[in-house]
Protein backbone atom coordinates (compact mmCIF):
# COMPACT_ATOMS: atom_id res chain seq x y z
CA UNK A 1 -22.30 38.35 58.47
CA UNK A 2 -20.62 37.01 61.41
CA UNK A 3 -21.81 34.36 63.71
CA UNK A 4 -20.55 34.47 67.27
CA UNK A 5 -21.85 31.90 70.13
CA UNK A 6 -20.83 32.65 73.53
CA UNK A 7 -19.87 29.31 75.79
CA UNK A 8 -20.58 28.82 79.41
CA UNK A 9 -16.59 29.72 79.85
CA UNK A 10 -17.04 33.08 77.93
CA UNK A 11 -14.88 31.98 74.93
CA UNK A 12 -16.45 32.83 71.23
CA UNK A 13 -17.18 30.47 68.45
CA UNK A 14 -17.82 32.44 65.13
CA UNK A 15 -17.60 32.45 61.23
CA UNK A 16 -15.55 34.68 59.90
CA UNK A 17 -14.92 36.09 56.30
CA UNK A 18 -12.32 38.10 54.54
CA UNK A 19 -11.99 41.80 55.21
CA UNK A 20 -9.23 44.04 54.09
CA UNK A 21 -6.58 42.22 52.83
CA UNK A 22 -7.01 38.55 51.37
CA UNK A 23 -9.96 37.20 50.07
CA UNK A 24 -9.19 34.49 47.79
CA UNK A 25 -6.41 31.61 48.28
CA UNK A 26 -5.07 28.53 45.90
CA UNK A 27 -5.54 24.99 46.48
CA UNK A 28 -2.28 24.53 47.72
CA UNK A 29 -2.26 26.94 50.32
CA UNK A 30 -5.94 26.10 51.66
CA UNK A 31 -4.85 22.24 52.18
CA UNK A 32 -1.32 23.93 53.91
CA UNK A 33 -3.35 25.87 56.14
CA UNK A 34 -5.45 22.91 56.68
CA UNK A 35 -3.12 20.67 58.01
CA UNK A 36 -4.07 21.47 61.96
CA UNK A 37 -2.34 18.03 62.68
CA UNK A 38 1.01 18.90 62.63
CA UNK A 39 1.32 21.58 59.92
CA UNK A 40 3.62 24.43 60.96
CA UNK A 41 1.88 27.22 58.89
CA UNK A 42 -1.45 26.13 60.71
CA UNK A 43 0.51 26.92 64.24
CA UNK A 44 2.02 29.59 63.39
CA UNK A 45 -1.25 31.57 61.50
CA UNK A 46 -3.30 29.97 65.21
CA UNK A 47 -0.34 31.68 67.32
CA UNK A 48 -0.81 35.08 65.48
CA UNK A 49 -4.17 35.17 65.25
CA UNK A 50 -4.72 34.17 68.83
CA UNK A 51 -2.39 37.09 69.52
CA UNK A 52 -4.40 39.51 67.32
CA UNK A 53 -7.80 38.89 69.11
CA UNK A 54 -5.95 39.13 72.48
CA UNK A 55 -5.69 42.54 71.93
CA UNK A 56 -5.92 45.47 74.68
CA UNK A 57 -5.26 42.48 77.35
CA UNK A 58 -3.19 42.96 80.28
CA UNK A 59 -1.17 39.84 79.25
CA UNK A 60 2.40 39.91 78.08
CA UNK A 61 3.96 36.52 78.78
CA UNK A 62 3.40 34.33 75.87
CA UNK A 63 3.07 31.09 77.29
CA UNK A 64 0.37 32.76 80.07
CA UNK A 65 -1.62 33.50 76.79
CA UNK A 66 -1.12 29.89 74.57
CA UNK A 67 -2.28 28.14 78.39
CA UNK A 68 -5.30 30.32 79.22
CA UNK A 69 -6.68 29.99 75.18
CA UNK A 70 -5.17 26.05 74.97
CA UNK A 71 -8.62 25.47 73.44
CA UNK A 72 -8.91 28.42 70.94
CA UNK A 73 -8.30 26.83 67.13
CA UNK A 74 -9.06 28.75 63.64
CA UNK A 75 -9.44 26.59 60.28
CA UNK A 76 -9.90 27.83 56.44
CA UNK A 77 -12.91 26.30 55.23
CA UNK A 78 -13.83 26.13 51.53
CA UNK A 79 -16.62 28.41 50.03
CA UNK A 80 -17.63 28.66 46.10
CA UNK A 81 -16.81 32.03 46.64
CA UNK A 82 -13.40 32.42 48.42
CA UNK A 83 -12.75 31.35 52.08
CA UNK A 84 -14.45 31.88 55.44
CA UNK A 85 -12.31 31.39 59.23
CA UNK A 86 -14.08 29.03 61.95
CA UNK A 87 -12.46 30.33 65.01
CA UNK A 88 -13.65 28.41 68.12
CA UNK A 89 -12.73 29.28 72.23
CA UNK A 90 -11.71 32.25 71.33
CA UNK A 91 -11.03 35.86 73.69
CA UNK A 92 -14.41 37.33 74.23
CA UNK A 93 -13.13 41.20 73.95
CA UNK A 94 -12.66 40.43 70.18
CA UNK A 95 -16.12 40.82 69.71
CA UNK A 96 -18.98 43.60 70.50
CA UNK A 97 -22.64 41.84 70.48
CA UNK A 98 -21.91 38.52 68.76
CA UNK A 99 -19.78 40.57 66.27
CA UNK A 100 -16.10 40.68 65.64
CA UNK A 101 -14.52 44.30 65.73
CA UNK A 102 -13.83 45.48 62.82
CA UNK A 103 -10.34 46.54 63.28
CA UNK A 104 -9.50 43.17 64.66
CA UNK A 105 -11.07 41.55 61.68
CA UNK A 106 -9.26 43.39 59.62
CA UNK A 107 -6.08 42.64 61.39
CA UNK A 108 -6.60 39.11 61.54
CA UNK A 109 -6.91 38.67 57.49
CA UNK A 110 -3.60 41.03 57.36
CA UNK A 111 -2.03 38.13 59.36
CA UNK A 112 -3.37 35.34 57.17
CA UNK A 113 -1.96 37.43 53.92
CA UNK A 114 1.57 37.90 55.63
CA UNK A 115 1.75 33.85 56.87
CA UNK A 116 0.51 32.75 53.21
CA UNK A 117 2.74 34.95 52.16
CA UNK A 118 6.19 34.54 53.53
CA UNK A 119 5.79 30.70 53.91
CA UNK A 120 5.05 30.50 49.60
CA UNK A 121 7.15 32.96 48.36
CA UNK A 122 9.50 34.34 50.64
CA UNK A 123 10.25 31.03 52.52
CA UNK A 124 11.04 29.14 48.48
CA UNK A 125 14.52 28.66 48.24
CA UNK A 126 14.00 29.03 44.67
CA UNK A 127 13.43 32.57 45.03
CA UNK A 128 15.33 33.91 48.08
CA UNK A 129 18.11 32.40 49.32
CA UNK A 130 18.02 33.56 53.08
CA UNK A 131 21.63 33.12 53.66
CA UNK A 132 22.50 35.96 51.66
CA UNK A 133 22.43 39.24 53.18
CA UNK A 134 21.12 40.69 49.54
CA UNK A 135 18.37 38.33 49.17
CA UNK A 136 17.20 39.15 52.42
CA UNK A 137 16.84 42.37 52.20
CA UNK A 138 14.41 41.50 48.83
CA UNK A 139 12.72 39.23 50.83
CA UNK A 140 11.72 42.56 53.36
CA UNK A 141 10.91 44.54 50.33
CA UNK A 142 8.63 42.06 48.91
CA UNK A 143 6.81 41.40 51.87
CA UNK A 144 6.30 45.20 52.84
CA UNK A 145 4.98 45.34 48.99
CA UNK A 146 2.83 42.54 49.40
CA UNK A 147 0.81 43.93 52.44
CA UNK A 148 0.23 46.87 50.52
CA UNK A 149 2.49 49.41 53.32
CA UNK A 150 4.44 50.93 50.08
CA UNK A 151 1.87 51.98 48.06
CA UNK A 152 1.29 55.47 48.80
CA UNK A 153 2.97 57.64 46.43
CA UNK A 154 3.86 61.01 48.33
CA UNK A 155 6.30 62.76 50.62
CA UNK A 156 8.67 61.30 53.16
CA UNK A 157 6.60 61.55 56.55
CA UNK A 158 6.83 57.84 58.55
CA UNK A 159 8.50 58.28 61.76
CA UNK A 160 9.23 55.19 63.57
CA UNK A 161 8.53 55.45 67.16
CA UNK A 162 10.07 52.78 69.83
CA UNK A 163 9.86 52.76 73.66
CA UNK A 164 8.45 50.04 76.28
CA UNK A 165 5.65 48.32 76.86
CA UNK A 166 5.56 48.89 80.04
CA UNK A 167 5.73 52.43 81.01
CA UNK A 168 4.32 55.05 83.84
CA UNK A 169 1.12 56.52 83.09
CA UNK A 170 3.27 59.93 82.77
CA UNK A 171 5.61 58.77 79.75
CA UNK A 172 2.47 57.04 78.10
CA UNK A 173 0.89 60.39 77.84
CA UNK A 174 4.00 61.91 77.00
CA UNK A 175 4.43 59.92 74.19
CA UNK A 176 0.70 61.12 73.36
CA UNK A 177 1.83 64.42 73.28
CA UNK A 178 4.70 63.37 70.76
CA UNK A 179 2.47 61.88 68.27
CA UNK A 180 -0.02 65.09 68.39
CA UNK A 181 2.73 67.37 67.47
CA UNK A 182 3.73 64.97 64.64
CA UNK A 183 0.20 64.44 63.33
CA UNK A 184 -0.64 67.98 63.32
CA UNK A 185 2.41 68.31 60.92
CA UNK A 186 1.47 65.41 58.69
CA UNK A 187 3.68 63.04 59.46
CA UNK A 188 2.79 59.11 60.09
CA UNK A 189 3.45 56.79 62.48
CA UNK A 190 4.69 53.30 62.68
CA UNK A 191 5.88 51.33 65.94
CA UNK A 192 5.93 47.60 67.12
CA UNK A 193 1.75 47.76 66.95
CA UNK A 194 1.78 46.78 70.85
CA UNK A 195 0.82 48.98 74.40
CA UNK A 196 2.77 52.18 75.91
CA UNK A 197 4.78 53.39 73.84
CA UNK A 198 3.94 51.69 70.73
CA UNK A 199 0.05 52.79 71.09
CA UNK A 200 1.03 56.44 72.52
CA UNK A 201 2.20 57.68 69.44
CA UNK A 202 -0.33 56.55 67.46
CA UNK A 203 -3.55 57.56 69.27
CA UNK A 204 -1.72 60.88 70.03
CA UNK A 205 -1.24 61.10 66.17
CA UNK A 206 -5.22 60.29 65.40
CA UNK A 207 -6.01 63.60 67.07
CA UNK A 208 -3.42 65.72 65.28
CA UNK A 209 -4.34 64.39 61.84
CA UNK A 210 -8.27 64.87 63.04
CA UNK A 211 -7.27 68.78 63.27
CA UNK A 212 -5.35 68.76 60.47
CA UNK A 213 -8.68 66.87 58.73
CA UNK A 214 -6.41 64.32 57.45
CA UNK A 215 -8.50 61.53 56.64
CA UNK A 216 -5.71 58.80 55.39
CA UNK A 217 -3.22 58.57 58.10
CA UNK A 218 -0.92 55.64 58.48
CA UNK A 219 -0.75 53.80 61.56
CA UNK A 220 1.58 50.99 60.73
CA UNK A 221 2.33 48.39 63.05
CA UNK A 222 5.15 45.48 62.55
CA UNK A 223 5.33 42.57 64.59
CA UNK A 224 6.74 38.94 64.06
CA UNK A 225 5.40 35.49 65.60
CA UNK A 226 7.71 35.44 68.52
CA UNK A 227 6.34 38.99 69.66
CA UNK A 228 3.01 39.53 68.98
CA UNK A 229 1.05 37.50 71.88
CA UNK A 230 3.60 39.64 74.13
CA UNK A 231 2.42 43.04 72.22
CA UNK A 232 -0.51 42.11 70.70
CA UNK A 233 -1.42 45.12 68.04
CA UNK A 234 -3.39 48.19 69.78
CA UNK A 235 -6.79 49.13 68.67
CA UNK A 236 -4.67 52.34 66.32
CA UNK A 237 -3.23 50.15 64.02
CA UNK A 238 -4.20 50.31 60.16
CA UNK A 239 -1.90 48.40 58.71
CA UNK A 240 -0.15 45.38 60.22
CA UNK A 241 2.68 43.55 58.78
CA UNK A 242 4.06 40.12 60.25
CA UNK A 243 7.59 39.87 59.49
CA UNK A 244 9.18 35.95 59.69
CA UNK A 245 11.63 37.43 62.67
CA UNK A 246 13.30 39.87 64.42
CA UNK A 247 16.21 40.83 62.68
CA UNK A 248 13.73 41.09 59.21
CA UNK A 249 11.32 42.86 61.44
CA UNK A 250 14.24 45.48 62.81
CA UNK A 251 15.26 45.51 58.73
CA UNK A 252 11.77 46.32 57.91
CA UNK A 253 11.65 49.26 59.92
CA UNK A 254 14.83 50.99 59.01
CA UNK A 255 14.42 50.42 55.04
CA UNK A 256 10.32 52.30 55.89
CA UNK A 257 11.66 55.31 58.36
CA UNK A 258 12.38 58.06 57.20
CA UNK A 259 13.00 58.99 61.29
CA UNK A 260 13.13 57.67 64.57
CA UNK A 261 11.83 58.99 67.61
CA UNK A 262 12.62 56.42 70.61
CA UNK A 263 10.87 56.49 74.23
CA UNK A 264 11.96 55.04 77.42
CA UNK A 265 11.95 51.43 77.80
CA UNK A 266 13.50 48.00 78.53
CA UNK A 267 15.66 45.83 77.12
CA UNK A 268 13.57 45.41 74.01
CA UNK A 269 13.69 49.01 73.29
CA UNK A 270 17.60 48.99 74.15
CA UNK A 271 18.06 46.37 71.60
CA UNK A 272 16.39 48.25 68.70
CA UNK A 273 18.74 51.26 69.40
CA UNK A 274 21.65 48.93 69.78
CA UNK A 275 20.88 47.53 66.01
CA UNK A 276 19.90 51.12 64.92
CA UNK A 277 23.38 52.31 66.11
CA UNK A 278 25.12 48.90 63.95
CA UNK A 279 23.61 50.60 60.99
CA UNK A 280 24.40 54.01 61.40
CA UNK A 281 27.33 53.99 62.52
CA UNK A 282 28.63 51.73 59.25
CA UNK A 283 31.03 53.77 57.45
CA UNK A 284 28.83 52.54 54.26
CA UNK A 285 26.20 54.93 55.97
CA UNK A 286 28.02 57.92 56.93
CA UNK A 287 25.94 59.92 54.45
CA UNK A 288 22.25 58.72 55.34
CA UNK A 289 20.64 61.69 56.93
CA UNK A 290 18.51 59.38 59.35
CA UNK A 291 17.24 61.69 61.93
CA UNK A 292 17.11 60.10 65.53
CA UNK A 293 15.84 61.39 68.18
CA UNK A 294 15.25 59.86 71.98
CA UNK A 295 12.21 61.84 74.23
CA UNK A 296 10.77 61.39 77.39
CA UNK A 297 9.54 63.53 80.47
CA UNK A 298 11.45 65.22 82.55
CA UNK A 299 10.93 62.44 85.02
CA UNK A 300 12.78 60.36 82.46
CA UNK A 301 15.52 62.27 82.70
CA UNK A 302 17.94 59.53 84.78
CA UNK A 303 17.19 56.94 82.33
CA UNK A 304 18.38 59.03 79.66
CA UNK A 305 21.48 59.25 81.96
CA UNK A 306 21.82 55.33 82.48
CA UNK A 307 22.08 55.01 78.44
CA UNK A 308 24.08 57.50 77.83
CA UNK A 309 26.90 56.25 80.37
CA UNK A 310 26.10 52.23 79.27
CA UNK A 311 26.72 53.15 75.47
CA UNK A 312 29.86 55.58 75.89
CA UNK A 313 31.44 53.07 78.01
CA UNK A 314 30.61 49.93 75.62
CA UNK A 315 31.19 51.99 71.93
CA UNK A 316 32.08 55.21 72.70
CA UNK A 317 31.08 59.21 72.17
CA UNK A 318 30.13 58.26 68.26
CA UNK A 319 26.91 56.20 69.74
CA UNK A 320 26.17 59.31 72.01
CA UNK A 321 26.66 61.25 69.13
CA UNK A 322 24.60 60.08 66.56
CA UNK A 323 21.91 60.52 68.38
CA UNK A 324 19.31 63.68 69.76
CA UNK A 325 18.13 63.90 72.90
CA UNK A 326 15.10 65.96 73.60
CA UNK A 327 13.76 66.28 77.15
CA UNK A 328 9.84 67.54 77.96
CA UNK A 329 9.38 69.02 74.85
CA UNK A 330 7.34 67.21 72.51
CA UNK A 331 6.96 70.12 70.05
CA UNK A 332 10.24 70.47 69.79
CA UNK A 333 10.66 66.77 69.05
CA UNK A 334 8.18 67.50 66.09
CA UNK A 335 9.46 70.41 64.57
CA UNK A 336 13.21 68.30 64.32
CA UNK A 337 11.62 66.00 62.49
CA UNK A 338 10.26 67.85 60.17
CA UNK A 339 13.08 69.94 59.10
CA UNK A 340 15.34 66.12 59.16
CA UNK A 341 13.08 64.35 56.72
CA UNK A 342 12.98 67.16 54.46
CA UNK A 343 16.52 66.39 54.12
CA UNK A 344 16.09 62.88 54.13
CA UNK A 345 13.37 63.94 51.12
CA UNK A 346 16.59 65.78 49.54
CA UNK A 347 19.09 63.33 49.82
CA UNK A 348 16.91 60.39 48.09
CA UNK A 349 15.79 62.52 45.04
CA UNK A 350 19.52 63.62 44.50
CA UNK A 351 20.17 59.68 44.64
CA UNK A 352 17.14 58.33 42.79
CA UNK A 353 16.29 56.00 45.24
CA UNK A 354 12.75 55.37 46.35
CA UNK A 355 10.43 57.21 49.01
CA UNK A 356 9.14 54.40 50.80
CA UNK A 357 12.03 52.15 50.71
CA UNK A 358 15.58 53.20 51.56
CA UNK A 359 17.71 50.61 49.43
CA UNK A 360 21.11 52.67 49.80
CA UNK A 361 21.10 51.57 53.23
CA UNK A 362 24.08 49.08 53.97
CA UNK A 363 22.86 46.41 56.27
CA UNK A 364 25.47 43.97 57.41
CA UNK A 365 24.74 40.72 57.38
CA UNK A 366 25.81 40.05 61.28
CA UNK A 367 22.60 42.23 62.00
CA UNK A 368 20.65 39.90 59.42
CA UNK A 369 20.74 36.42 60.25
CA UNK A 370 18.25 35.53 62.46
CA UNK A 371 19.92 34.75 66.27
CA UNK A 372 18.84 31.40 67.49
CA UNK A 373 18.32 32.17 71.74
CA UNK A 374 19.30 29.16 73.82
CA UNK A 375 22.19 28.80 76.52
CA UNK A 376 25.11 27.88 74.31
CA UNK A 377 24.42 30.58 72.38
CA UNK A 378 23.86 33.07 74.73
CA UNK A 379 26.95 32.41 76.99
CA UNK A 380 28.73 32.12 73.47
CA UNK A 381 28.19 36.09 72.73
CA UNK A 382 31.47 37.83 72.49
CA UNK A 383 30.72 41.29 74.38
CA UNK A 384 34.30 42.06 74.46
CA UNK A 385 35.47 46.07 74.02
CA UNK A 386 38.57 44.92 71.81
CA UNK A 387 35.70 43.75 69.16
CA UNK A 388 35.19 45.89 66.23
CA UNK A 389 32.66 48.39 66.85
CA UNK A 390 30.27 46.70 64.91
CA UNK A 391 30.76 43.28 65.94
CA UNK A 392 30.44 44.64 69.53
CA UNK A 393 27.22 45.98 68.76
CA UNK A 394 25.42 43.40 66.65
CA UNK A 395 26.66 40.98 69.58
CA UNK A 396 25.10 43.62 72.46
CA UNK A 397 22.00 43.38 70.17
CA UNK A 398 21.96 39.54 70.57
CA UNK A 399 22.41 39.95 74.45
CA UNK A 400 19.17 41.65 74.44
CA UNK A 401 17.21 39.87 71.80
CA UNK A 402 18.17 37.04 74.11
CA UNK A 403 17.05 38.56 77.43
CA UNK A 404 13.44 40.05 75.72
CA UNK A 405 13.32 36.13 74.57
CA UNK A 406 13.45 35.16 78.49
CA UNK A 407 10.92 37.87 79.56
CA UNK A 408 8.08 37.03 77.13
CA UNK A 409 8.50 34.60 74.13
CA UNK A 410 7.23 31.15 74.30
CA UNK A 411 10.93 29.28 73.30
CA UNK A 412 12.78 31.82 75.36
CA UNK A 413 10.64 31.06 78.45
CA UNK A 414 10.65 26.93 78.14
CA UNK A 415 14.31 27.22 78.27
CA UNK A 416 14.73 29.29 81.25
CA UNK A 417 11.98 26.68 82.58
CA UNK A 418 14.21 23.62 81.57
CA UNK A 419 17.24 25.14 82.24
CA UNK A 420 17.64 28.39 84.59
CA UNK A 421 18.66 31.53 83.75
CA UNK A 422 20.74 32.83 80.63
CA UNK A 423 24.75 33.24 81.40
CA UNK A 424 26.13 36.24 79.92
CA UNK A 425 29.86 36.75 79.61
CA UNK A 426 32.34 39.25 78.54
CA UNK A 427 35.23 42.10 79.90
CA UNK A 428 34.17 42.73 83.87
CA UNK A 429 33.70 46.31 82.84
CA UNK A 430 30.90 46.05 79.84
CA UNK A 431 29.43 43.29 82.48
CA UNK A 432 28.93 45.82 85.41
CA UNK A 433 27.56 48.34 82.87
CA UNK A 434 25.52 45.44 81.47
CA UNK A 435 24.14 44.73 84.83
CA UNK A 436 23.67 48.23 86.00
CA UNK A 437 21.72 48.83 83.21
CA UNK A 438 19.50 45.82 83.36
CA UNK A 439 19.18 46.43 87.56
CA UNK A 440 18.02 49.88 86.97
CA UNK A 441 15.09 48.57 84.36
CA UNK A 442 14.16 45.71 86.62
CA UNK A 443 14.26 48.88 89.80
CA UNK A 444 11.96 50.59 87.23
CA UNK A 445 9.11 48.67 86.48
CA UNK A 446 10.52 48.00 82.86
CA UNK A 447 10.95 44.26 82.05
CA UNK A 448 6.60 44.06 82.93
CA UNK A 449 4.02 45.13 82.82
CA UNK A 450 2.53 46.78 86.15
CA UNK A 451 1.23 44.13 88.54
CA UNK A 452 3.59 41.45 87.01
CA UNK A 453 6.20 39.77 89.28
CA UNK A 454 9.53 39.80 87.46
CA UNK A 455 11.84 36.97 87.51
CA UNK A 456 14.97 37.67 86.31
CA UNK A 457 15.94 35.28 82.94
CA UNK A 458 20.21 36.21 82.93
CA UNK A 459 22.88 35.96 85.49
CA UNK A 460 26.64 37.74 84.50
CA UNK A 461 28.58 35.77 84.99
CA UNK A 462 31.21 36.79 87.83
C-alpha cells in the first residue's frame, strides 16, 4: 500500500515499496544511500528519481526542474522485510488518487537497481578498470544483464529508434506510424525513453503488437543522469536502464540493436548518428550488417537535405553511404528492417556470437571515454578535415555532446551561466557547415521544446 498526502503547494509525500526490479539491499548499500548529507549516490539516485516522476512534463531544462522540486527528497528506510522509499515534495502527476502509477513505480525501483548497481560493482576498480576500452565494454554488458534487458532468449527484433525531442505534431505521428508497421511485424523497440520521437515509436508499436496479440513486447528505454530530467522516460517504457554516461549509454545501444531507424531532430540526435557513423565506418566493422535507416515526412524532406550536405562535406560520400534514407513511407521503413535483421540473425549464428549482445563490434576507445564539457575543452576539439576520419568524427560527436550539454544538462548550463557561450573552432569550411546546420535547427524549432525561448549555448569562432 502506498501512502500519498497532498500539501497546500500540491507536492506529494508518500511511502513507497519495491516493485519490479529490487526488493532487497545489503547493509552497505542502505547506509550509502543513506548518506543525504553529502553522499553522491544519494544525489544522484534523488536526481533520477526526481526525473522519473517528472514524467509527461513539459519541462526539458534540467536546472528549471532541480529549482521548481528544490524541496523534493527520497530516503531508504529499513524494514524487517526489505526496504520501503519516503519520497517527500514530490510532482503531483506521479500519482492517481493518493497512489503512485504503476509504471512510474516501477520505473523508479529500475533506477534504484541501476544506481546500486553501477556505483558497487561497475564503479570498483577492482573489477573494471574504466580506462580500458575492453573493460568498458564489460562494464555495459554487465549492467544491461543486471537490469534484466538480455534475458529473452529469441530472434533478433530490437530496433533502436532516435530523433528529437522536440518535433512538429506531423513527424510525432509519423514516427507513430513507423512503430505500427514495426510492431505489426514483431519487432521491438528501444529509444532514449523521453518525448517525440523517443515515445512515437513506442506507443505506435503498442498498437501493432495489440493486433498482432503480442502480449510481451519490449519497450526499452536508456537514459543516463545527465539526460533524464531533460527526457524524463514516457509513460511506454517497460524496461529502463540508467547507464553511468553518455558514451556507455551510446555503447549500450549499439551492442542491443540489431537496427536503427533515426527521425528528425537536433543536435542530440545528430550526435548519436555522428558516433553511429565512428563505428560503422571502422574498417574493424566493415562486415557488421547493421541496418540504418533515417525516416521522416515528406515535410522533412529539407532536413534530410541539410545532413546530407553537412556530413559529405565534413567525412565524405562513405557517411552518406552507409546509410538509408526513406521518405513518407513508414511501411516501407518496416519491411527493410525486417529483411536487414534477418541478416543480421545470419551473420551472428555463422559467428557464434550472441543475440542480444553484439560483442564483434569494434568500439574505439576515442568514442568510449566519457567527454568532460567545459570551455577548455570545448574550444580544444580538433574539427579539422585533415583528421583521420575517425578522429574527425568522434571529435564532431564531442561538439555536439557539448552543445546538447548547454541546451539542457545541469553542469552544461552553470557553465554557460558562469561563463557565456561555448567557442567552437576548426577549418572555416566544417565551421560554416557547422553553423548552417545548427542555424537551420535553431530556425526549426529543434534545440526546444515548443513554447521555449532558445538561447543559443556556442559561438564559431570567426
Amino acid at each position: 500500500m502506498i501512502e500519498a498526502i497532498v500539501d497546500d503547494n500540491d507536492a506529494v509525500d508518500a511511502s513507497v515499496g519495491p516493485l519490479g526490479s529490487l526488493e532487497m539491499l545489503s547493509q552497505g548499500e542502505i547506509e550509502v544511500l543513506l548518506n543525504t548529507g553529502r553522499g553522491r549516490v544519494h544525489s544522484l539516485f534523488r536526481q533520477c528519481a526526481l526525473a522519473v516522476m517528472n514524467s509527461g512534463s513539459d519541462i526539458d531544462n534540467a536546472r528549471e526542474l532541480f529549482d521548481r522540486y528544490a524541496d523534493f527528497d527520497v530516503r531508504v528506510v529499513r524494514h524487517p522485510w526489505g526496504i520501503r522509499l519516503e519520497i517527500n515534495n514530490a510532482p503531483p502527476h506521479a500519482f492517481v488518487d493518493g497512489q503512485m502509477i504503476r509504471g512510474i513505480k516501477e520505473l523508479l525501483f529500475a533506477v534504484l537497481r541501476d544506481v546500486v548497481y553501477i556505483t558497487h560493482e561497475v564503479e570498483q576498480p577492482l573489477r573494471f578498470d574504466l580506462s580500458r576500452g575492453g573493460d568498458i565494454t564489460n562494464a555495459v554488458f554487465h549492467i544491461l544483464r543486471n537490469s534484466r534487458v538480455l534475458d529473452r532468449k529469441i530472434r533478433p527484433n530490437l530496433v533502436v529508434c532516435w530523433g528529437g525531442h522536440s518535433i512538429s505534431s506531423e513527424e510525432y505521428q509519423y514516427s507513430k506510424k513507423v512503430g505500427y508497421e514495426l510492431g505489426l511485424r514483431g519487432l521491438d523497440v528501444c529509444t532514449g525513453c523521453g518525448p517525440g520521437a523517443m515515445k512515437g515509436p513506442m506507443k505506435g508499436a503498442t498498437i501493432g503488437h495489440a493486433k498482432q496479440r503480442i502480449t510481451n513486447g519490449r519497450y526499452i528505454g536508456m537514459s543516463e543522469p545527465g539526460i533524464i530530467a531533460a527526457e524524463p522516460p514516457n509513460a511506454i517504457v517497460n524496461q529502463l536502464v540508467i547507464m553511468p554516461d553518455i558514451e556507455k549509454r551510446l555503447e549500450g545501444f549499439l551492442r542491443l540493436a540489431h537496427g536503427f531507424v533515426i527521425f528528425p531532430g537536433g543536435v542530440g540526435t545528430v550526435e548519436e548518428i555522428l558516433y553511429l557513423l565512428g563505428i560503422l565506418l571502422d574498417p574493424h566493422n566493415a562486415e557488421q550488417p547493421v541496418p540504418v535507416v533515417l525516416t521522416g515526412p515528406e515535410s522533412a524532406e529539407g532536413w534530410f537535405e541539410k545532413l546530407r550536405e553537412f556530413l559529405m562535406g565534413t567525412v565524405g560520400h562513405k557517411a552518406v553511404d552507409r546509410l538509408q534514407f526513406v521518405v513518407g513511407n513508414p511501411a516501407e521503413v518496416a519491411r527493410r528492417l525486417v529483411t536487414d535483421v534477418g541478416r543480421v540473425r545470419a551473420q551472428r549464428r555463422a559467428n557464434n556470437d550472441s543475440y542480444n549482445f553484439n560483442w564483434l563490434l569494434r568500439v574505439p576507445e576515442d568514442f568510449q571515454h566519457p567527454f568532460v564539457v567545459n570551455h577548455a575543452s570545448m574550444s580544444g576539439l580538433e574539427l579539422h578535415r585533415d583528421l583521420p576520419q575517425h578522429v574527425l568524427l568522434a571529435n564532431l560527436r564531442r561538439a555536439f555532446s557539448g552543445i546538447v550539454s548547454g541546451n539542457v544538462k545541469e553542469q552544461g548550463i552553470t557553465e554557460i551561466d558562469q561563463h557565456g557561450p561555448f567557442e567552437l573552432n576548426g577549418d572555416p569550411a566544417v565551421m560554416q557547415l557547422l553553423d548552417e546546420l545548427l542555424r537551420g535547427f535553431v530556425a526549426d524549432g529543434r534545440m526546444k521544446l515548443p513554447g521555449s525561448e532558445y538561447r543559443p549555448c556556442y559561438r564559431i569562432a570567426r
